[in-house]
PDB file of N, CA and C in Angstrom:
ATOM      1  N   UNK A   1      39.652 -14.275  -7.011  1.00  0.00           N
ATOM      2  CA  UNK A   1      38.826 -15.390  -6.627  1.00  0.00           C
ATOM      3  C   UNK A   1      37.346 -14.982  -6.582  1.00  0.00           C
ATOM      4  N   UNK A   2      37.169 -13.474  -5.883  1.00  0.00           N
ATOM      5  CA  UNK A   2      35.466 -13.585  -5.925  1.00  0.00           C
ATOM      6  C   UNK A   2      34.734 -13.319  -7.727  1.00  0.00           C
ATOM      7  N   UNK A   3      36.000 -12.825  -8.352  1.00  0.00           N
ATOM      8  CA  UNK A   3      35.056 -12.788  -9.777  1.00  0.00           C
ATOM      9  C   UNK A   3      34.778 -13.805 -10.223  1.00  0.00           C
ATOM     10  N   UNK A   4      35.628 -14.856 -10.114  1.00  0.00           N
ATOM     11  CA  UNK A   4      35.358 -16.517 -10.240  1.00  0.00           C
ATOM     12  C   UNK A   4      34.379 -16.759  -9.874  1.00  0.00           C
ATOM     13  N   UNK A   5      33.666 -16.636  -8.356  1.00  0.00           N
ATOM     14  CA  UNK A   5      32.718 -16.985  -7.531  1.00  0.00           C
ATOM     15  C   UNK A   5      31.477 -16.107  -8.328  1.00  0.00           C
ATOM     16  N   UNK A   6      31.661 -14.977  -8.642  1.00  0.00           N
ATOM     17  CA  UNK A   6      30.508 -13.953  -9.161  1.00  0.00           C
ATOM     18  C   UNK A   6      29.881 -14.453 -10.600  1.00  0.00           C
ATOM     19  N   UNK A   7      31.121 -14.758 -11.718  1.00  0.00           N
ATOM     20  CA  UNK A   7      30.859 -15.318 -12.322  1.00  0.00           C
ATOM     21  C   UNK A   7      30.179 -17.056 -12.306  1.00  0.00           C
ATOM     22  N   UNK A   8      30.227 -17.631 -11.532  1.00  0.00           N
ATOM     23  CA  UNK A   8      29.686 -18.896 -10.871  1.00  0.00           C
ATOM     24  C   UNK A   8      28.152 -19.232 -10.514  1.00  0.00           C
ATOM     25  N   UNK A   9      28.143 -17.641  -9.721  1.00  0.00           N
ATOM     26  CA  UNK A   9      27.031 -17.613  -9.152  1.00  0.00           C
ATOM     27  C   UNK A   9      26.050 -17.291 -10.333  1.00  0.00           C
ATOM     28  N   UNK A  10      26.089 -16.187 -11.405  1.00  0.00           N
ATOM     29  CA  UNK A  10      25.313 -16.051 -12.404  1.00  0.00           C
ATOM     30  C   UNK A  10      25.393 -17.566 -13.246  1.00  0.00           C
ATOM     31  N   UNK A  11      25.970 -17.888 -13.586  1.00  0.00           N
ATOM     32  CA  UNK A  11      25.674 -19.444 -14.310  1.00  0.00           C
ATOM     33  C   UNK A  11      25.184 -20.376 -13.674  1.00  0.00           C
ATOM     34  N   UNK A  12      25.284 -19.984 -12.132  1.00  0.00           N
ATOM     35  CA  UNK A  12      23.998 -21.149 -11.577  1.00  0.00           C
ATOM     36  C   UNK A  12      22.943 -20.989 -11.258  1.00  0.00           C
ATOM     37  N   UNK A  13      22.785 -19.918 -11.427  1.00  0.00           N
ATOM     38  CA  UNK A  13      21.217 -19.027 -11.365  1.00  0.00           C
ATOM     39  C   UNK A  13      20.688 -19.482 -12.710  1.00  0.00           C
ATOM     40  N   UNK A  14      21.510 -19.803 -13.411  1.00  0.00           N
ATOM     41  CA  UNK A  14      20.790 -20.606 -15.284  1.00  0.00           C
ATOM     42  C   UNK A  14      20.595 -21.775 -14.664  1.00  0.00           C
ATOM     43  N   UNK A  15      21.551 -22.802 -14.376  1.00  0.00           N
ATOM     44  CA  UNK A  15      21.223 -24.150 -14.321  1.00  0.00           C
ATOM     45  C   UNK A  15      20.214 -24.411 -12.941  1.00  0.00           C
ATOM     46  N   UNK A  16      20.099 -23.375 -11.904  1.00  0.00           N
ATOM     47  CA  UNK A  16      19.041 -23.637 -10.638  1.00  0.00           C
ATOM     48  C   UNK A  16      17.606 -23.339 -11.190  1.00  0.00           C
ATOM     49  N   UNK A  17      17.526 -22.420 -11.573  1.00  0.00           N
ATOM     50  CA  UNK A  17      16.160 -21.923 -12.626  1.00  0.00           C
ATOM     51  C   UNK A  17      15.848 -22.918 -13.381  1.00  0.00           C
ATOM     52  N   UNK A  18      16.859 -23.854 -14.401  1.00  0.00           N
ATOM     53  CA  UNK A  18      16.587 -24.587 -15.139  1.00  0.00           C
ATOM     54  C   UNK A  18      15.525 -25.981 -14.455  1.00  0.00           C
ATOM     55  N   UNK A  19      16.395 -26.240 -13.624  1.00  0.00           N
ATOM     56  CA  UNK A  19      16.393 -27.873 -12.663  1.00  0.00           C
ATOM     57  C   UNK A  19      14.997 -27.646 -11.698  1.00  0.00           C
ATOM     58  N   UNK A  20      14.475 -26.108 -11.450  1.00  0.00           N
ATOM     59  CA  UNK A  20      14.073 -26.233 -10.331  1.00  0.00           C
ATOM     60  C   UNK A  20      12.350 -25.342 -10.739  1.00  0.00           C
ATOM     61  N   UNK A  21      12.747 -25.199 -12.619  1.00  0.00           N
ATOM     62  CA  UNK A  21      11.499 -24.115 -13.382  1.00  0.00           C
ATOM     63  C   UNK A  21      11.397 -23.096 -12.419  1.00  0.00           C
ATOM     64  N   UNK A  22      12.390 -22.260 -12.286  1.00  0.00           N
ATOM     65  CA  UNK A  22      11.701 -20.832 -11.384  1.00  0.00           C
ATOM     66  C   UNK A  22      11.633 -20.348 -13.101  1.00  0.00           C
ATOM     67  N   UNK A  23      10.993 -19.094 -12.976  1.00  0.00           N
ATOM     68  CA  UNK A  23      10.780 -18.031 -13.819  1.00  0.00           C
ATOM     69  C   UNK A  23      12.170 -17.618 -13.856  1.00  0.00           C
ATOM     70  N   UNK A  24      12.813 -17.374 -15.009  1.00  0.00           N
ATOM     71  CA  UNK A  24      14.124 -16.443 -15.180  1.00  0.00           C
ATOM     72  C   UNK A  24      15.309 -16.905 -16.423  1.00  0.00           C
ATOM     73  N   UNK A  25      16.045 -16.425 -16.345  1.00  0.00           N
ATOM     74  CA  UNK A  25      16.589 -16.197 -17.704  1.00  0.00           C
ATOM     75  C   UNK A  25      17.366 -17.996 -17.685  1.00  0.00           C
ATOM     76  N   UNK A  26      17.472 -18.712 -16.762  1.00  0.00           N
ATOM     77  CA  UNK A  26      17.372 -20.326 -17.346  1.00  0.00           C
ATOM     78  C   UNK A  26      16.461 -20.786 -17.941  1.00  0.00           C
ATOM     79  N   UNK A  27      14.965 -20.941 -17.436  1.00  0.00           N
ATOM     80  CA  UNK A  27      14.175 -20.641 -18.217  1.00  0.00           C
ATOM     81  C   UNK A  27      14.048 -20.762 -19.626  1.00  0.00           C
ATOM     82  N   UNK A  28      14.152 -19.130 -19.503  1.00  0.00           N
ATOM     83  CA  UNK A  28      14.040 -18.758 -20.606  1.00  0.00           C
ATOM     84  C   UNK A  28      15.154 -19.021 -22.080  1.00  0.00           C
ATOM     85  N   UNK A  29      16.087 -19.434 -21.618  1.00  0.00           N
ATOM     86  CA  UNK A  29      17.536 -20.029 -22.111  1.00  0.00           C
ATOM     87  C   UNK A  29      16.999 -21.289 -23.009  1.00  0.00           C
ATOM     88  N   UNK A  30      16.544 -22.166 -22.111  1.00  0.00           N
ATOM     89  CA  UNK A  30      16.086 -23.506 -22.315  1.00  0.00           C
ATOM     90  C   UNK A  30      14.810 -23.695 -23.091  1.00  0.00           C
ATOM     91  N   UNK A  31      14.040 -22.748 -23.308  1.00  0.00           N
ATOM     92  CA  UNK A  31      12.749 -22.830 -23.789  1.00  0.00           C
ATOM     93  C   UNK A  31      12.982 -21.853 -25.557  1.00  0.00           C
ATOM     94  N   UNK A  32      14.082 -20.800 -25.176  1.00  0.00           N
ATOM     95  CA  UNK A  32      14.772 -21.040 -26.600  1.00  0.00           C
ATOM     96  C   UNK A  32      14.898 -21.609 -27.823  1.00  0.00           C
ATOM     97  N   UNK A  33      15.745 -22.411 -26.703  1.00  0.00           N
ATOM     98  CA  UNK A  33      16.998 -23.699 -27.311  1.00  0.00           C
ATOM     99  C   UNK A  33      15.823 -24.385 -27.711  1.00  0.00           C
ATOM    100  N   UNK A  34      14.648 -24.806 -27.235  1.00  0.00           N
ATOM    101  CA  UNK A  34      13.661 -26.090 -27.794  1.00  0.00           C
ATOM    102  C   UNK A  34      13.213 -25.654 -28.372  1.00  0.00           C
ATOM    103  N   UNK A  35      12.801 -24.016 -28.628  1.00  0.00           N
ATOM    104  CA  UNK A  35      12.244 -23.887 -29.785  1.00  0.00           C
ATOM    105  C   UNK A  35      12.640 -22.793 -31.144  1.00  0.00           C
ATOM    106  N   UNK A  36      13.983 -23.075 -30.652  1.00  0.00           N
ATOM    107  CA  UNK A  36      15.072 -22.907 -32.167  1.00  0.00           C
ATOM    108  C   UNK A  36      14.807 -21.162 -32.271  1.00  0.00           C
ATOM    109  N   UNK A  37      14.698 -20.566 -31.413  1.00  0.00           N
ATOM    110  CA  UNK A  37      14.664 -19.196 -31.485  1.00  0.00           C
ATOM    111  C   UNK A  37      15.929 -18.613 -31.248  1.00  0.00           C
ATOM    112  N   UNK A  38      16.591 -18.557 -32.440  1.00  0.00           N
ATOM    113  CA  UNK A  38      18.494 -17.927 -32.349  1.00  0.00           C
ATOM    114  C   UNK A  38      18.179 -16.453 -31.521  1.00  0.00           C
ATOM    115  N   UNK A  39      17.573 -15.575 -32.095  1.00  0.00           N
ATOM    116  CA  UNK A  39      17.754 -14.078 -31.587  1.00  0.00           C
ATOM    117  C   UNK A  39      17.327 -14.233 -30.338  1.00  0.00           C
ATOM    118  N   UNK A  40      16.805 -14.643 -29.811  1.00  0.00           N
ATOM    119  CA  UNK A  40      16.181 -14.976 -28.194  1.00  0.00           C
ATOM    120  C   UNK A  40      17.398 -15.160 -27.290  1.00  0.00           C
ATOM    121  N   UNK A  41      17.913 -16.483 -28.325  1.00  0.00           N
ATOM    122  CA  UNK A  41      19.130 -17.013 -27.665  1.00  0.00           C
ATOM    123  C   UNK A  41      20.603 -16.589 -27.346  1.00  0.00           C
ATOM    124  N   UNK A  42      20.941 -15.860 -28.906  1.00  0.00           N
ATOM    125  CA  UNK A  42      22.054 -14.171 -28.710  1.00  0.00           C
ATOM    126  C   UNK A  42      21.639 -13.599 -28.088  1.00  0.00           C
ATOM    127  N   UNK A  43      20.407 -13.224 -27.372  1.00  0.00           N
ATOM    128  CA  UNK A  43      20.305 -11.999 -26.344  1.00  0.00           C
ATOM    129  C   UNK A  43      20.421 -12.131 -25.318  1.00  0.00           C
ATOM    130  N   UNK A  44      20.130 -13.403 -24.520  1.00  0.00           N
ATOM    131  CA  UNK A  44      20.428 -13.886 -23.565  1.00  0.00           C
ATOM    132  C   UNK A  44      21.469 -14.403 -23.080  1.00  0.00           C
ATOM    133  N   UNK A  45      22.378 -14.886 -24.259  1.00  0.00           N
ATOM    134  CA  UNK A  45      23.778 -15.397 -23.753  1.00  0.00           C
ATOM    135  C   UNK A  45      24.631 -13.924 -23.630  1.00  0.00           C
ATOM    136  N   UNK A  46      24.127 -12.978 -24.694  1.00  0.00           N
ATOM    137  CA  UNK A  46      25.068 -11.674 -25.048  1.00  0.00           C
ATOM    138  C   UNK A  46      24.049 -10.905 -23.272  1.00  0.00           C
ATOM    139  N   UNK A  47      23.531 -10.469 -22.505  1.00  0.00           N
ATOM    140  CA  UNK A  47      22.756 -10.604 -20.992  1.00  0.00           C
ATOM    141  C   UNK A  47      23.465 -11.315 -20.244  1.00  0.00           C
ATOM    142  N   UNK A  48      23.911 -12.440 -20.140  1.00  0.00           N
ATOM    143  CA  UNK A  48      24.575 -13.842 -19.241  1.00  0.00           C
ATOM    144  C   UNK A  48      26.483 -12.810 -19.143  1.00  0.00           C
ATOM    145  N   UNK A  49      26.615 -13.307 -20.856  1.00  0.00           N
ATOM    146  CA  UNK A  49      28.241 -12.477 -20.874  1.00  0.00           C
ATOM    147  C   UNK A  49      28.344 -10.971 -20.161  1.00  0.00           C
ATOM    148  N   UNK A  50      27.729  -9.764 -19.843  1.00  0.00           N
ATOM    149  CA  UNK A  50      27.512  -8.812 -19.972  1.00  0.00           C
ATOM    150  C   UNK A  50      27.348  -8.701 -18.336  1.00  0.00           C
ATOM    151  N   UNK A  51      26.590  -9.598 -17.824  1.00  0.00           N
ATOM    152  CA  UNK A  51      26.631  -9.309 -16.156  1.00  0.00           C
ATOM    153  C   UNK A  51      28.160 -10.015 -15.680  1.00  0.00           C
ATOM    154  N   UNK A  52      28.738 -11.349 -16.241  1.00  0.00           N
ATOM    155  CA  UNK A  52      29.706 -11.068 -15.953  1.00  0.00           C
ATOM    156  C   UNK A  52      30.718 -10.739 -15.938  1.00  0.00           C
ATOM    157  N   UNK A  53      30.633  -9.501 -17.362  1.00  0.00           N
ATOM    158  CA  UNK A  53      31.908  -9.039 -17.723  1.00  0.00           C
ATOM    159  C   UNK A  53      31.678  -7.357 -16.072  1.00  0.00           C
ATOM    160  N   UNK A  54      30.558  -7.079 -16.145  1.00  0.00           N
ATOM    161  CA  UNK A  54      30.206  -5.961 -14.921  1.00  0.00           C
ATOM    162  C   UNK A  54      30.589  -6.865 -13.640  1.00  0.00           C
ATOM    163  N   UNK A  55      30.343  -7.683 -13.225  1.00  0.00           N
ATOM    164  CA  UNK A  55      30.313  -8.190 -12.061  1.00  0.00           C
ATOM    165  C   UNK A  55      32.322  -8.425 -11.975  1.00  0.00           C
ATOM    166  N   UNK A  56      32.258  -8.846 -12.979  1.00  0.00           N
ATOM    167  CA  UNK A  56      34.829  -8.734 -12.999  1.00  0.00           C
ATOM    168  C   UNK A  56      35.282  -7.540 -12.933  1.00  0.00           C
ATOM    169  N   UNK A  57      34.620  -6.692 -13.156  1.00  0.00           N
ATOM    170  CA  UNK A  57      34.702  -4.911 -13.351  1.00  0.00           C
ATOM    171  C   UNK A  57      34.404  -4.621 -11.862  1.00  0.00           C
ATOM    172  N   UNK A  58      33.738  -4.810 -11.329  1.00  0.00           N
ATOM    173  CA  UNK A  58      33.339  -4.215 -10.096  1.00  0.00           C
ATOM    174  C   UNK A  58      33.871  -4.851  -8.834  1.00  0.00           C
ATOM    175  N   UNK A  59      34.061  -6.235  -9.099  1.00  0.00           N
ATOM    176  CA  UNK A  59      34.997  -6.949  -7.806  1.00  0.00           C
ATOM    177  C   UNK A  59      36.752  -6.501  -8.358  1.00  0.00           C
ATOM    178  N   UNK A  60      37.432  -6.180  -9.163  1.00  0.00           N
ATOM    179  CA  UNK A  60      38.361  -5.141  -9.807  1.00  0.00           C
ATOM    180  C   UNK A  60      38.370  -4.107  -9.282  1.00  0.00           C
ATOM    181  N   UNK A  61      37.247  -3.208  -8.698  1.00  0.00           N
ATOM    182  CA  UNK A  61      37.608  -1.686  -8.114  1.00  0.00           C
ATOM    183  C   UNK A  61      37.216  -1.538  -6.592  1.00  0.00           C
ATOM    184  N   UNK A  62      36.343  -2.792  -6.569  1.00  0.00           N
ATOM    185  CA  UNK A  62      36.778  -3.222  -5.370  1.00  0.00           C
ATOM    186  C   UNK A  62      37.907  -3.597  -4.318  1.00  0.00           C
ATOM    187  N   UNK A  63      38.782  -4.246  -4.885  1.00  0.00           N
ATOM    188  CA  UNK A  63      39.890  -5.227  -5.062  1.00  0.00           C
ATOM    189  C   UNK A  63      41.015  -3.524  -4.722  1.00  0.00           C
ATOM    190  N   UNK A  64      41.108  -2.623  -5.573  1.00  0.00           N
ATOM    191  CA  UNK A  64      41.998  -1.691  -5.763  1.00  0.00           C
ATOM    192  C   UNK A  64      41.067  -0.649  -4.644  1.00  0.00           C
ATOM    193  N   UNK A  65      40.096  -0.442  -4.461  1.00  0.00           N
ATOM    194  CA  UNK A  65      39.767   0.362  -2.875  1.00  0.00           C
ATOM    195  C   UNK A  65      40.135  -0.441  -1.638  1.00  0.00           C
ATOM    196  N   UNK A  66      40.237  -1.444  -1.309  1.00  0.00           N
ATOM    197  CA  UNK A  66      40.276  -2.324  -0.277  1.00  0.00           C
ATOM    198  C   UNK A  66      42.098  -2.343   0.152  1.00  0.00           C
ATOM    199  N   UNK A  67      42.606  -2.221  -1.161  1.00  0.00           N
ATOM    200  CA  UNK A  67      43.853  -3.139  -0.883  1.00  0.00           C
ATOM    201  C   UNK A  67      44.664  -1.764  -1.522  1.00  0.00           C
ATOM    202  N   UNK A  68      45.414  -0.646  -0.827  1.00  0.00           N
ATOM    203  CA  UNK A  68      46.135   0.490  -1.456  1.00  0.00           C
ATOM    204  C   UNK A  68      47.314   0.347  -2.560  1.00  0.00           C
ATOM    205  N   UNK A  69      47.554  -1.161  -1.988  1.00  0.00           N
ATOM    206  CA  UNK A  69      49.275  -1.313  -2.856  1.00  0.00           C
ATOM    207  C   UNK A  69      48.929  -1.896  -4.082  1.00  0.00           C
ATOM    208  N   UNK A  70      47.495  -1.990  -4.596  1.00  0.00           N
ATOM    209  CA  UNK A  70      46.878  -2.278  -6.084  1.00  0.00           C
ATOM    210  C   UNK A  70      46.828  -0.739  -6.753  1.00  0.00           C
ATOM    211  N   UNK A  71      47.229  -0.594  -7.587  1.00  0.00           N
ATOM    212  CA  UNK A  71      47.135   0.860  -8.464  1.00  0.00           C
ATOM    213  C   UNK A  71      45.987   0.405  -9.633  1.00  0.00           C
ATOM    214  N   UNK A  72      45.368   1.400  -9.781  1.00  0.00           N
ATOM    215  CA  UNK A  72      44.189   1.296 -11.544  1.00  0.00           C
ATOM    216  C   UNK A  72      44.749   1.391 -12.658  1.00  0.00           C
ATOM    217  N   UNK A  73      46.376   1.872 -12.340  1.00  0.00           N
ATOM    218  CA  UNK A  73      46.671   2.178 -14.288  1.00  0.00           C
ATOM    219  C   UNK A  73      47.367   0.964 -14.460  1.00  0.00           C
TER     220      UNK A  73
END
């Protein structure tokens, strides 16, 4: 459940940034997209994917320190 939530929280940090113009990678997402800049736009979604493939990784070894009767292999 919290990688759900982790993952959640980074995609609304896009759409709060977006709605609300802070500085940051919504932003910068959106200003992209309007101006048709693909490599801008792979880097940032491939950035977006990448924190939450780390952020499922780390609530995972979390998950297996917390709780003994979870094994890593």
């Amino acid at each position: 459940m919290a990688g759900d939530r982790a993952a959640g929280m980074v995609n609304g940090a896009i759409i709060v940034g977006t709605v609300f113009a802070f500085p940051g990678i919504g932003t910068l997402i959106v200003g992209a997209v309007l101006n048709r800049d693909f490599a801008l736009i792979q880097a940032a979604i491939f950035v977006v994917g990448v924190a939450v493939v780390v952020l499922n990784v780390l609530v995972d070894l979390t998950y297996a320190l917390a709780d003994p009767r979870v094994r890593l292999s």
